[in-house]
N, C-alpha and C. Protein backbone atom coordinates (compact mmCIF):
# COMPACT_ATOMS: atom_id res chain seq x y z
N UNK A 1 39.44 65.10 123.24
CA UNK A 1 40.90 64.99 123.11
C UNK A 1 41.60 66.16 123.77
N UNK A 2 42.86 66.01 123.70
CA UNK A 2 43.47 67.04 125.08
C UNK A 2 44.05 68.00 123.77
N UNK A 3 44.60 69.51 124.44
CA UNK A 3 44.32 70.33 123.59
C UNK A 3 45.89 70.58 122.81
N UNK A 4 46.58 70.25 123.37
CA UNK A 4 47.94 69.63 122.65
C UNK A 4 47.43 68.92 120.96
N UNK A 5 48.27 69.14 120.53
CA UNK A 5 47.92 68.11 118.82
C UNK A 5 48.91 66.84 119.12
N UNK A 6 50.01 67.10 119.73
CA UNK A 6 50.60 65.95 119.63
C UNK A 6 49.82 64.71 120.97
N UNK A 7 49.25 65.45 122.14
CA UNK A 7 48.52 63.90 122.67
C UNK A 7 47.79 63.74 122.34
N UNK A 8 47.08 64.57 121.13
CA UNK A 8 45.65 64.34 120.87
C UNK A 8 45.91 63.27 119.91
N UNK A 9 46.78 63.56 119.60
CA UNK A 9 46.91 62.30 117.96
C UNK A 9 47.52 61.18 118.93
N UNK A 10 48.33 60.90 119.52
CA UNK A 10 48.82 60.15 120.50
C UNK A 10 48.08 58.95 120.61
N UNK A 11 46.78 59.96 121.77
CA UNK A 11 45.82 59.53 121.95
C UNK A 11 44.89 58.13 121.06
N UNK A 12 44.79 59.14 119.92
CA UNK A 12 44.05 58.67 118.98
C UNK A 12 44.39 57.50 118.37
N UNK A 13 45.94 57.60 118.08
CA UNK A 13 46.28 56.48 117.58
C UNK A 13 46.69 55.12 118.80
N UNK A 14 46.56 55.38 119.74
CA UNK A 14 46.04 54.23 120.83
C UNK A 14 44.55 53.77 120.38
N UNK A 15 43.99 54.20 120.40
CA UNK A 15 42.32 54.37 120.69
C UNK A 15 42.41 52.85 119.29
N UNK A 16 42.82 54.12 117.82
CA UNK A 16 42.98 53.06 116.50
C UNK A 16 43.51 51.50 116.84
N UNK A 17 44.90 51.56 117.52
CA UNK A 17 45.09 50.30 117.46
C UNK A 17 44.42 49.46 118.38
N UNK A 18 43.71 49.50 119.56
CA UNK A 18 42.74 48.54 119.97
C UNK A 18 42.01 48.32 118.86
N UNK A 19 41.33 48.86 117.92
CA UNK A 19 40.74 48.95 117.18
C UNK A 19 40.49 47.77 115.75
N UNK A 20 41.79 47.42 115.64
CA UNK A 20 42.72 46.59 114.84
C UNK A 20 42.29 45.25 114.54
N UNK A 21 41.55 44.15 113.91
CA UNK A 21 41.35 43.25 114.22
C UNK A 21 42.06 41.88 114.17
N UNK A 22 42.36 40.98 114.27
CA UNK A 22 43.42 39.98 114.18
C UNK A 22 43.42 39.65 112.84
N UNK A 23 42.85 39.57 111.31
CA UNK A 23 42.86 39.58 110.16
C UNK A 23 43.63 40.18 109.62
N UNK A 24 43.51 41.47 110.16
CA UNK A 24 44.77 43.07 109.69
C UNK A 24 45.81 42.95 110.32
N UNK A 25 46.05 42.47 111.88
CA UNK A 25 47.21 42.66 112.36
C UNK A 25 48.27 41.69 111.91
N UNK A 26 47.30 40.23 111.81
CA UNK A 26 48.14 38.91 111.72
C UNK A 26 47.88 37.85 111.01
N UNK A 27 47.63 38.49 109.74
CA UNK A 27 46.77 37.70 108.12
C UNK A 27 47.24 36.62 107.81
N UNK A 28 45.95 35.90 107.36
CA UNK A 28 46.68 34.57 107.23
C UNK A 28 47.27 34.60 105.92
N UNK A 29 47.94 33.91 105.06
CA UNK A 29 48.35 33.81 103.69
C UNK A 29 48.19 32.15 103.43
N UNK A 30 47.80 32.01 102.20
CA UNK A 30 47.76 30.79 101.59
C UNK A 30 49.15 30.20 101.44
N UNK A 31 49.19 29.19 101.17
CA UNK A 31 50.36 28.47 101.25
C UNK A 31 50.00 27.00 100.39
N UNK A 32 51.16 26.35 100.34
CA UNK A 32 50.66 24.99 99.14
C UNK A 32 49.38 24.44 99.32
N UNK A 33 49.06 23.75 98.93
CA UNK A 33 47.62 22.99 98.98
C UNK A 33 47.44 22.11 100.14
N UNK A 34 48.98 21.18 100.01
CA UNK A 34 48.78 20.24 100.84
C UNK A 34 48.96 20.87 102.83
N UNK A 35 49.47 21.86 102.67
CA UNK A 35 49.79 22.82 104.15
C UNK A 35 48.53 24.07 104.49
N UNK A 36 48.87 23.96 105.42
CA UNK A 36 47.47 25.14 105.89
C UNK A 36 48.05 26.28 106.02
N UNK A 37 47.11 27.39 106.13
CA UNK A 37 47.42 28.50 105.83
C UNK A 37 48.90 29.37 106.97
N UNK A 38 49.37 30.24 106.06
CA UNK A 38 50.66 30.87 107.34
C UNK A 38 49.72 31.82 108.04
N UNK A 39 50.36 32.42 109.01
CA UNK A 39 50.09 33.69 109.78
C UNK A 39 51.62 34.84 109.59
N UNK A 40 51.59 35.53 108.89
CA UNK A 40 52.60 36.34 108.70
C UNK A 40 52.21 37.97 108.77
N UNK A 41 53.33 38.56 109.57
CA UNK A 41 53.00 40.05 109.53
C UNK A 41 53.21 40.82 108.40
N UNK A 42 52.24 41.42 108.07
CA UNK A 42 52.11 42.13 106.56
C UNK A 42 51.83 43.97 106.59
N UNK A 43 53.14 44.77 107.07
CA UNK A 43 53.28 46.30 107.30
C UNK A 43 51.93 46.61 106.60
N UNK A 44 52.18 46.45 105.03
CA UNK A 44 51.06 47.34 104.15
C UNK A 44 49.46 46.95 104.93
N UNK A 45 49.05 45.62 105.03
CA UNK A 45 47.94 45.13 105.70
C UNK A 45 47.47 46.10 106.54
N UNK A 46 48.48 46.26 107.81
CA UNK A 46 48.18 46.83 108.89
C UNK A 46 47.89 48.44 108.86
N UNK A 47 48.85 48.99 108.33
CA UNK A 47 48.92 50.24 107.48
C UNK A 47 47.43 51.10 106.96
N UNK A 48 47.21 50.06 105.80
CA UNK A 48 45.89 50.96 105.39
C UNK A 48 45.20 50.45 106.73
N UNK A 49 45.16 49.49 107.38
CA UNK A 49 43.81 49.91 108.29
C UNK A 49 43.77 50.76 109.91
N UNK A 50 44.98 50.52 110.04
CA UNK A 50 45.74 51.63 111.02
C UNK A 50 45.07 52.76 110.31
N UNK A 51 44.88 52.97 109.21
CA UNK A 51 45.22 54.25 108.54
C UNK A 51 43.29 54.64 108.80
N UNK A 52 42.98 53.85 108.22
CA UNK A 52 41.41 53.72 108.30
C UNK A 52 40.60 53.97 109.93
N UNK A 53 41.17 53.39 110.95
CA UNK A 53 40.53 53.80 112.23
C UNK A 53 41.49 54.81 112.67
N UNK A 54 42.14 55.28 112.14
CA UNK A 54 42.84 56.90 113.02
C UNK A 54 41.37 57.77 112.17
N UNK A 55 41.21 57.72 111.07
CA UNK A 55 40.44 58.58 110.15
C UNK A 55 38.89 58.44 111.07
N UNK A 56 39.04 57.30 111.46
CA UNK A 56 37.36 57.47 111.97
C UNK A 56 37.22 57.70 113.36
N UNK A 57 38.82 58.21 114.02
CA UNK A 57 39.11 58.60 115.52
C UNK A 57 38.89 60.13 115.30
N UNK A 58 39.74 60.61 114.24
CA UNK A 58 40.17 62.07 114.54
C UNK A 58 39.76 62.87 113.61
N UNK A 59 39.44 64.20 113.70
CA UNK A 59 38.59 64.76 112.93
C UNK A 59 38.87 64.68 111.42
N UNK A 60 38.09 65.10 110.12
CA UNK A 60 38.66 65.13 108.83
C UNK A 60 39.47 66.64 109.19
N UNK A 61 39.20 67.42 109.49
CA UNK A 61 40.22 68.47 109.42
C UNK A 61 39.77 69.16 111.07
N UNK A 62 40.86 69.37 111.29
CA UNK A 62 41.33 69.96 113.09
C UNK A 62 40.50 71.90 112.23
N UNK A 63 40.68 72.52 113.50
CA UNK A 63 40.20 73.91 113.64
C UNK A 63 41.60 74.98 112.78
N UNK A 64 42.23 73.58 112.76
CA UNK A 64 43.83 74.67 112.43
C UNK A 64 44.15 74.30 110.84
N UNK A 65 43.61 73.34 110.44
CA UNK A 65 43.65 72.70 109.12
C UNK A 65 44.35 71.30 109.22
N UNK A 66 44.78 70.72 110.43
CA UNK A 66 45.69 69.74 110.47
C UNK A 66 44.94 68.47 109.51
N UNK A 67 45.51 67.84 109.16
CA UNK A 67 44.59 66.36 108.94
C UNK A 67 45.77 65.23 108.54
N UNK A 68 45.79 64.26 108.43
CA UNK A 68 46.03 62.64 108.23
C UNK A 68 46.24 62.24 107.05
N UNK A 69 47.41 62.47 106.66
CA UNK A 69 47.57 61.59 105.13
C UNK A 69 48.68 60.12 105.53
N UNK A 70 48.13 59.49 103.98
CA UNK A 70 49.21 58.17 104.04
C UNK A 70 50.49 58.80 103.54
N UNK A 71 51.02 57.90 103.35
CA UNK A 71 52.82 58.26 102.86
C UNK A 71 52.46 58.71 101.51
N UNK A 72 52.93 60.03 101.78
CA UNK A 72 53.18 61.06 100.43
C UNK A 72 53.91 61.07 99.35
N UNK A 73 53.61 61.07 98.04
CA UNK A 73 54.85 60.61 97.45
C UNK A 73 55.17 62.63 97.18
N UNK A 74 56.30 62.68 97.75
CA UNK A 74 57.15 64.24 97.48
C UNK A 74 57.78 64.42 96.75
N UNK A 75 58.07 64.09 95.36
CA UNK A 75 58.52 63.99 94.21
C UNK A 75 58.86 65.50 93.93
N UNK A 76 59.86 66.30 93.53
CA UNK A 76 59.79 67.62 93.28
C UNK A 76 59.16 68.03 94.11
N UNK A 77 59.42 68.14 95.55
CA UNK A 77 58.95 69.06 96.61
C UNK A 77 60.11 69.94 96.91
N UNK A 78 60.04 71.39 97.39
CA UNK A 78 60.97 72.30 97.18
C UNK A 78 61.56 72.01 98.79
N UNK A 79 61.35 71.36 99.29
CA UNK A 79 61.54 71.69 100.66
C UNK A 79 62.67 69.68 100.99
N UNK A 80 61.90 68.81 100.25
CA UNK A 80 62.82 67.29 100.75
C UNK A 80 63.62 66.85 99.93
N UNK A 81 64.59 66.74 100.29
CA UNK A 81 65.97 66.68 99.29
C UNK A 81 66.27 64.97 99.61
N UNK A 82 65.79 64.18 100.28
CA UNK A 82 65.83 62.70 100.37
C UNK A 82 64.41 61.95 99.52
N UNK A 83 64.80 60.61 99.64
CA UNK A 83 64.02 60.06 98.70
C UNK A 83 62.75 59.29 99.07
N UNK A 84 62.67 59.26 100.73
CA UNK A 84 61.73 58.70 101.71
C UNK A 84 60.81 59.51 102.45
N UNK A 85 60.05 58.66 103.07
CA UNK A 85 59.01 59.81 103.39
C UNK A 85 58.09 58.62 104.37
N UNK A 86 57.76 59.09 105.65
CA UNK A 86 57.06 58.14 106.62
C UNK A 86 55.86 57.28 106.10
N UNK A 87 55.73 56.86 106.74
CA UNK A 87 54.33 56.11 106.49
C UNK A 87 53.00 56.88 106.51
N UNK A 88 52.77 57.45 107.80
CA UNK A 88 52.13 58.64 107.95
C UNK A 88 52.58 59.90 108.51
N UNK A 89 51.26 60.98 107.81
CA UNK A 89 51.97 62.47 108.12
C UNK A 89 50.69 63.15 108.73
N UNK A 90 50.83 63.75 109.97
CA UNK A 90 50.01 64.75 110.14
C UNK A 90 49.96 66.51 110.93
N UNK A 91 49.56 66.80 109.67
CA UNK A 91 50.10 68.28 109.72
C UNK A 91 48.96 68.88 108.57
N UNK A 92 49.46 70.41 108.78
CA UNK A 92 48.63 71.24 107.47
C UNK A 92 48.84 71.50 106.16
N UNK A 93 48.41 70.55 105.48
CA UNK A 93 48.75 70.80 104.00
C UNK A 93 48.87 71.97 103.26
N UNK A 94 50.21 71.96 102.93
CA UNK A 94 50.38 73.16 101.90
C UNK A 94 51.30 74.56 103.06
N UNK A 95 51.70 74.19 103.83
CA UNK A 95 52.32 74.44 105.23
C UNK A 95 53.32 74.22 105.66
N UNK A 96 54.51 74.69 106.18
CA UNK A 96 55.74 74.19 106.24
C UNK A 96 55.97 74.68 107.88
N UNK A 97 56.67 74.03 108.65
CA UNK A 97 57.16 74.99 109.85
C UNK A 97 56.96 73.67 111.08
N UNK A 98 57.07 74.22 112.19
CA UNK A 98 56.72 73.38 113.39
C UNK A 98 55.50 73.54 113.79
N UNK A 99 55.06 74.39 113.68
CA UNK A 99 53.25 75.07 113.92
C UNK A 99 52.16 74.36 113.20
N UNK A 100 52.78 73.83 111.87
CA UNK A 100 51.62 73.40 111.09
C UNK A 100 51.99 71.82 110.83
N UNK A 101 53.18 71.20 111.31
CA UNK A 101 53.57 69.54 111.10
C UNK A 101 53.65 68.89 112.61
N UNK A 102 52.45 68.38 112.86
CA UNK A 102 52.27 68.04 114.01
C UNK A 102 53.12 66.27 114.40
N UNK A 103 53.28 65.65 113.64
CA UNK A 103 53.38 64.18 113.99
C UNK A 103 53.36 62.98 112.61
N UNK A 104 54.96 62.57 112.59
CA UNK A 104 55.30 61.45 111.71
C UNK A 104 55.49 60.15 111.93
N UNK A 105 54.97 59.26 111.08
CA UNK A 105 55.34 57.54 111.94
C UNK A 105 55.67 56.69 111.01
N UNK A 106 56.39 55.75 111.29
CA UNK A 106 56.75 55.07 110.72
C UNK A 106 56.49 53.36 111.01
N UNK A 107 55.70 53.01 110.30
CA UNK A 107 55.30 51.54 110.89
C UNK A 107 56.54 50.52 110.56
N UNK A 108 56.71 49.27 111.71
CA UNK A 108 57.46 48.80 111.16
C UNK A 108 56.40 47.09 112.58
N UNK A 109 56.88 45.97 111.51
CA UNK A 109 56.52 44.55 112.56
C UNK A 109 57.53 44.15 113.11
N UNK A 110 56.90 43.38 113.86
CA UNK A 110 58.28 43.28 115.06
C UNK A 110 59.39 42.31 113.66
N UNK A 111 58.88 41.51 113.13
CA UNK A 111 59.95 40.63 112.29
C UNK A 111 60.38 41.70 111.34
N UNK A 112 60.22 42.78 111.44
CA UNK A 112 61.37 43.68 110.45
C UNK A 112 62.03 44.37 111.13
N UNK A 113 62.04 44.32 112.52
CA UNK A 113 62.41 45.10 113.18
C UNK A 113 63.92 44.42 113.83
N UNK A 114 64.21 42.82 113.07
CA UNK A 114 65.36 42.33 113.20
C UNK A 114 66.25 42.28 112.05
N UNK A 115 65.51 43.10 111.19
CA UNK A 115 66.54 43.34 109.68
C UNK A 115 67.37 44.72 109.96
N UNK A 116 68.53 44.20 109.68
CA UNK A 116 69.33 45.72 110.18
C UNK A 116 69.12 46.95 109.39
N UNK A 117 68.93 46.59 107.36
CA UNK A 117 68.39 47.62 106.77
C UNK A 117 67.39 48.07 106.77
N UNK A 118 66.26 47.72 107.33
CA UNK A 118 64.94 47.87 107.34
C UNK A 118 64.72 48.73 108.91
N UNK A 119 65.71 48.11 109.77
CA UNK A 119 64.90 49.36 111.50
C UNK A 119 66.34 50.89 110.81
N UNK A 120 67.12 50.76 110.25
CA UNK A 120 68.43 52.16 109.51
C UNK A 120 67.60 52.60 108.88
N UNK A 121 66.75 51.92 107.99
CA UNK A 121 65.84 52.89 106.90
C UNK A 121 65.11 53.95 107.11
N UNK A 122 63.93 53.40 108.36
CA UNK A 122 62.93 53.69 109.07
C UNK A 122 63.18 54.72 110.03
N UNK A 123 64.32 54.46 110.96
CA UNK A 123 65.43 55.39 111.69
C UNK A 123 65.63 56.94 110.79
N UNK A 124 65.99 56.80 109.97
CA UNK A 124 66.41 57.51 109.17
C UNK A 124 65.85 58.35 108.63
N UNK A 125 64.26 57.85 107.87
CA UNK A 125 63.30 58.15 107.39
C UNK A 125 62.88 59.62 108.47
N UNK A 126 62.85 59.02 109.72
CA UNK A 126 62.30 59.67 110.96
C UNK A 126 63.25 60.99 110.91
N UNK A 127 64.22 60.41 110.75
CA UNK A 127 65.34 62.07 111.12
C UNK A 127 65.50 63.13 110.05
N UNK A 128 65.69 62.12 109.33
CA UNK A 128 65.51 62.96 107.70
C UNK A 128 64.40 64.16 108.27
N UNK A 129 63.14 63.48 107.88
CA UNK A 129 62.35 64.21 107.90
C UNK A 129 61.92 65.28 108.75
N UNK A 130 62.67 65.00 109.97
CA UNK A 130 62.28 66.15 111.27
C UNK A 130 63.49 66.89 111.06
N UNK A 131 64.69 66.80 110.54
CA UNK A 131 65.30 67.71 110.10
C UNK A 131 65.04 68.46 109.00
N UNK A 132 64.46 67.98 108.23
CA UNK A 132 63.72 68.83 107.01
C UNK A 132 62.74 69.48 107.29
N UNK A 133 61.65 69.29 107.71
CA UNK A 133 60.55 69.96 107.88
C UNK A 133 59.70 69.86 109.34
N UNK A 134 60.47 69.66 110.35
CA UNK A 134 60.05 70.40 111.77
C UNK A 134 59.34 69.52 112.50
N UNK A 135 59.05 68.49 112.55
CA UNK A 135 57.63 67.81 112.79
C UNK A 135 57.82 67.90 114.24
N UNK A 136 57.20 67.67 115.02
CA UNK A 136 56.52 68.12 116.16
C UNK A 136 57.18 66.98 117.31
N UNK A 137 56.45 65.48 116.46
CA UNK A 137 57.01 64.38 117.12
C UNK A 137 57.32 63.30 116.21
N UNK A 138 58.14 62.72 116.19
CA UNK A 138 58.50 61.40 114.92
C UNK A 138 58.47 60.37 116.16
N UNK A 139 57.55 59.72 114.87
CA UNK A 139 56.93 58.10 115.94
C UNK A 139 57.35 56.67 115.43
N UNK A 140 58.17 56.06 115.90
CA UNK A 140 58.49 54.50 115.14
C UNK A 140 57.32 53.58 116.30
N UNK A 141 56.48 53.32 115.17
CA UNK A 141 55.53 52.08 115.82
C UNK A 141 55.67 50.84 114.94
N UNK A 142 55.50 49.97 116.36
CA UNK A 142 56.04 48.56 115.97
C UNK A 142 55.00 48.21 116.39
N UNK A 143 54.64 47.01 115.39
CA UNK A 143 53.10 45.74 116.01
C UNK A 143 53.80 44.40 115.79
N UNK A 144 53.71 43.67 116.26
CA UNK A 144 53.20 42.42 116.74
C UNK A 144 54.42 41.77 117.82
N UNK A 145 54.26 40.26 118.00
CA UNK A 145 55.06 39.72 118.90
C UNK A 145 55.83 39.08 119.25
N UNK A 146 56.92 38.20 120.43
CA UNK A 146 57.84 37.59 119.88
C UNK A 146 57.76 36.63 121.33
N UNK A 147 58.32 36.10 121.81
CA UNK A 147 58.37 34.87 123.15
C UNK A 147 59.41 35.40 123.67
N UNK A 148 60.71 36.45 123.36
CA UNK A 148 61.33 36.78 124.25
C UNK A 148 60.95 38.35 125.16
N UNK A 149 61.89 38.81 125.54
CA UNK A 149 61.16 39.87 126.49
C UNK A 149 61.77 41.03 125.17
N UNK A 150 60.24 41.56 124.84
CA UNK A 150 60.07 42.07 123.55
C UNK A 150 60.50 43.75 123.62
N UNK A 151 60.03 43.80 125.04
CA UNK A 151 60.30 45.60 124.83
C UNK A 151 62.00 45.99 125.60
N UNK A 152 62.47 45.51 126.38
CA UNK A 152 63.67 45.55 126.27
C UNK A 152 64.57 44.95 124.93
N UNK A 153 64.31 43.98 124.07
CA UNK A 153 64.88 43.91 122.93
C UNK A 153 64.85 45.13 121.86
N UNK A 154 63.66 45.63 121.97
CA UNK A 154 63.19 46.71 120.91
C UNK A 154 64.10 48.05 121.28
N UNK A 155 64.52 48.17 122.44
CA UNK A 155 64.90 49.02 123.01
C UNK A 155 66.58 49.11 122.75
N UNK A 156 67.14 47.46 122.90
CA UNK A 156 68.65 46.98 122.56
C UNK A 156 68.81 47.70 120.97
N UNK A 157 67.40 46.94 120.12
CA UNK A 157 67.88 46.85 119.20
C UNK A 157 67.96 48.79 118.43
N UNK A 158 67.11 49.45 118.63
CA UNK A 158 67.50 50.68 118.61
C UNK A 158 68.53 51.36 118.86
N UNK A 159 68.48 51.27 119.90
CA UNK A 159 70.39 51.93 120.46
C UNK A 159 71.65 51.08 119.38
N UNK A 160 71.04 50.02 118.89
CA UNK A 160 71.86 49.42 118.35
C UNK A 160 72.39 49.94 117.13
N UNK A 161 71.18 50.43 116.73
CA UNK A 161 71.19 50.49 114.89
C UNK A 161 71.59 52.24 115.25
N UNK A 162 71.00 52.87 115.86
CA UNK A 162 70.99 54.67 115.97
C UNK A 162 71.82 55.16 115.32
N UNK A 163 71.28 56.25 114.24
CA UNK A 163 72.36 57.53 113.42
C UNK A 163 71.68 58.53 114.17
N UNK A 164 72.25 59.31 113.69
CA UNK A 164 71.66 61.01 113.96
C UNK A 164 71.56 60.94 115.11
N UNK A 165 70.82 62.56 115.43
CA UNK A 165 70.24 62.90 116.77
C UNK A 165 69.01 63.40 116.92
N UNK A 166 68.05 63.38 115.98
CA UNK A 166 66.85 63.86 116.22
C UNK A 166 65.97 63.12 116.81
N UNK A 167 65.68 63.57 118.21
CA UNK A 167 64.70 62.64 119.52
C UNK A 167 63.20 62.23 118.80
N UNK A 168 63.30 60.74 119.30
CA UNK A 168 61.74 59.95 118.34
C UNK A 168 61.23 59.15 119.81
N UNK A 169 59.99 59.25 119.31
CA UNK A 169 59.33 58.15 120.69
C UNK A 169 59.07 56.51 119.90
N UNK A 170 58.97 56.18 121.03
CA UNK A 170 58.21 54.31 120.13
C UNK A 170 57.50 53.99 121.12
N UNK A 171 56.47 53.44 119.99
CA UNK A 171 54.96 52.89 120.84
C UNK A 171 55.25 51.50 120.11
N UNK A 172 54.35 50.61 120.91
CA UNK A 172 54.36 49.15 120.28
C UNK A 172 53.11 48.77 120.60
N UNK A 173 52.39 48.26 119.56
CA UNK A 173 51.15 47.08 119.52
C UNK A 173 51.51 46.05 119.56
N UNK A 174 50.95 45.44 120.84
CA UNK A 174 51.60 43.93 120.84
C UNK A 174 50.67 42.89 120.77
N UNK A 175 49.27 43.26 121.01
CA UNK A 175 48.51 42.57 121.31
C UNK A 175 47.00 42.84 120.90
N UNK A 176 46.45 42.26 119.82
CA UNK A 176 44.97 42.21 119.18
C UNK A 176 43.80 43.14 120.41
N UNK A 177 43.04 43.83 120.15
CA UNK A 177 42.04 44.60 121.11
C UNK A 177 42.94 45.52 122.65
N UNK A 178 43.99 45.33 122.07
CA UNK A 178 44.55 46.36 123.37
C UNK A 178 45.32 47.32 122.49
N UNK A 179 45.66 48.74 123.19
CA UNK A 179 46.00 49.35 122.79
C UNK A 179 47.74 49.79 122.43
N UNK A 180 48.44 50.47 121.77
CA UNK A 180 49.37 50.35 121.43
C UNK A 180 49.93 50.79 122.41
N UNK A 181 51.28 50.52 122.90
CA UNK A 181 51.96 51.61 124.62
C UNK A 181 52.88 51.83 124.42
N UNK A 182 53.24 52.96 124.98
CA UNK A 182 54.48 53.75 125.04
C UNK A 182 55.90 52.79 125.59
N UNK A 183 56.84 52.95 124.74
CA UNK A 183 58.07 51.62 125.03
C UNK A 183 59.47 52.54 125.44
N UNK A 184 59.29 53.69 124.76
CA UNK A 184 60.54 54.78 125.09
C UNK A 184 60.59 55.79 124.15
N UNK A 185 61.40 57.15 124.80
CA UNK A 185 62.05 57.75 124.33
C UNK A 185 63.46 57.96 123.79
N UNK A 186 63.97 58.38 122.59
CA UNK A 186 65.47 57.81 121.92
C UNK A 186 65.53 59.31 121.53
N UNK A 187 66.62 59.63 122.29
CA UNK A 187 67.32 60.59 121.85
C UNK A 187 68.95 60.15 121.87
N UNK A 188 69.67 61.91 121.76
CA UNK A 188 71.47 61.93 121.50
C UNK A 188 71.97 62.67 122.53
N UNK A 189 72.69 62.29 123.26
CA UNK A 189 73.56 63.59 124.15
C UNK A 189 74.30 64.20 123.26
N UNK A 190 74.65 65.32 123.95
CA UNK A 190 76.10 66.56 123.09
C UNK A 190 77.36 65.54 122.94
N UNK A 191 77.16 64.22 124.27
CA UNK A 191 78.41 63.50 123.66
C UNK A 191 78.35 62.18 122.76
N UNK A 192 77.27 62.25 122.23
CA UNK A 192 77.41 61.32 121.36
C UNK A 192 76.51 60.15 121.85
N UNK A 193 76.19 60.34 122.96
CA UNK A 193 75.77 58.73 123.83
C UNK A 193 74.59 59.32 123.35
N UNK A 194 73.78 57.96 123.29
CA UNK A 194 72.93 57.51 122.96
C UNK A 194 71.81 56.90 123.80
N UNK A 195 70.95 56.97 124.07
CA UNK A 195 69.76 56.94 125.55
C UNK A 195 68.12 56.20 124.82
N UNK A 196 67.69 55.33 125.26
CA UNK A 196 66.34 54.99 124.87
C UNK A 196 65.68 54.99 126.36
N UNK A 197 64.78 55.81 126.84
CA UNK A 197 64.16 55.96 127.60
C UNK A 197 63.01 55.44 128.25
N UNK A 198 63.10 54.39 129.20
CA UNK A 198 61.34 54.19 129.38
C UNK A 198 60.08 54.80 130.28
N UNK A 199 58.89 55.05 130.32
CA UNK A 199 58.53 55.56 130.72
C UNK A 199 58.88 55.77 132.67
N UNK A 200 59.05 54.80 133.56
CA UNK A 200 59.78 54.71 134.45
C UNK A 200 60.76 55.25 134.51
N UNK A 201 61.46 55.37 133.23
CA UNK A 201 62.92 56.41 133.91
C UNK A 201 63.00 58.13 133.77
N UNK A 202 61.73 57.90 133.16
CA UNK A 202 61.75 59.68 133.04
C UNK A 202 61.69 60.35 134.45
């Protein structure tokens, strides 16, 4: 892995989502007797096992102490004064600063990603937290897919919903055995405008 923490985890969590199998990404659910089963996207599903092949990508603990937790519950933490907290966190436990909080994410499926409270939450979640406690890079990853042209929508729909100004990247899994890809960068100008970036326009 490259010697950066943030491409190394990057990295890694590409590597994880090829990794992914169509059961976890796109589960079936039972349904009446007389109908066959749905296919519906299920965050938590994907989540623990996202969570499960980053763990068997990247070390249990880095040289610096970094390591991989699920969403923390921060209950009486002296440092987060909001009530949310990403999906995943990786950084050095027991550590506060930019040095020791390498990278936050926030999972979200593409069908939640058309609920307006649900991509504000997640948004939010992201800024909150990199305004609180430093993180390195805040990541909104999105999985699965849609028949229209998916990554310019993802891109509309961001600029759409946007508070704050704290700059987040988005990766998207779109597709079972391939890996997750870079869709843009979202930051704030000094004037307010608002920018989602794709890799081509950098």
């Amino acid at each position: 892995m490259a010697n950066d923490p943030r491409s190394a985890f990057i990295q890694a969590l590409k590597c994880a989502s090829s990794c992914i199998e169509k059961s976890y990404f796109h589960p079936l659910v039972a349904s009446l007797p007389e109908d066959p089963p749905l296919q519906m996207w299920r965050e938590r599903v994907y989540c623990y096992e996202l969570y499960h092949q980053l763990r068997m990508i990247l070390p249990q603990e880095t040289k610096n102490g970094v390591m991989l937790f699920g969403e923390m519950d921060k209950k009486s933490h002296p440092l987060i004064h909001h009530g949310t907290i990403p999906d995943f966190l990786y950084h050095r436990p027991g550590k506060s600063g930019y040095r020791n909080n390498v990278a936050i994410i926030e999972v979200k499926s593409i069908q939640r990603m058309r609920e307006h409270l649900a991509i504000c939450r997640s948004i939010e979640t992201l800024q909150d937290t990199q305004h609180q406690l430093h993180y390195q890079i805040s990541l909104l990853y999105i999985f699965g897919d849609q028949d229209a042209d998916t990554e310019k929508w993802i891109r509309d729909k961001i600029i759409q919903e946007q508070k704050g100004n704290a700059p987040f990247h988005v990766l998207w899994h779109q597709h079972v055995g391939k890996p997750a890809v870079w869709v843009c960068q979202c930051s704030c100008h000094a004037n307010g405008a608002y920018d989602c970036m794709s890799p081509s326009e950098r």
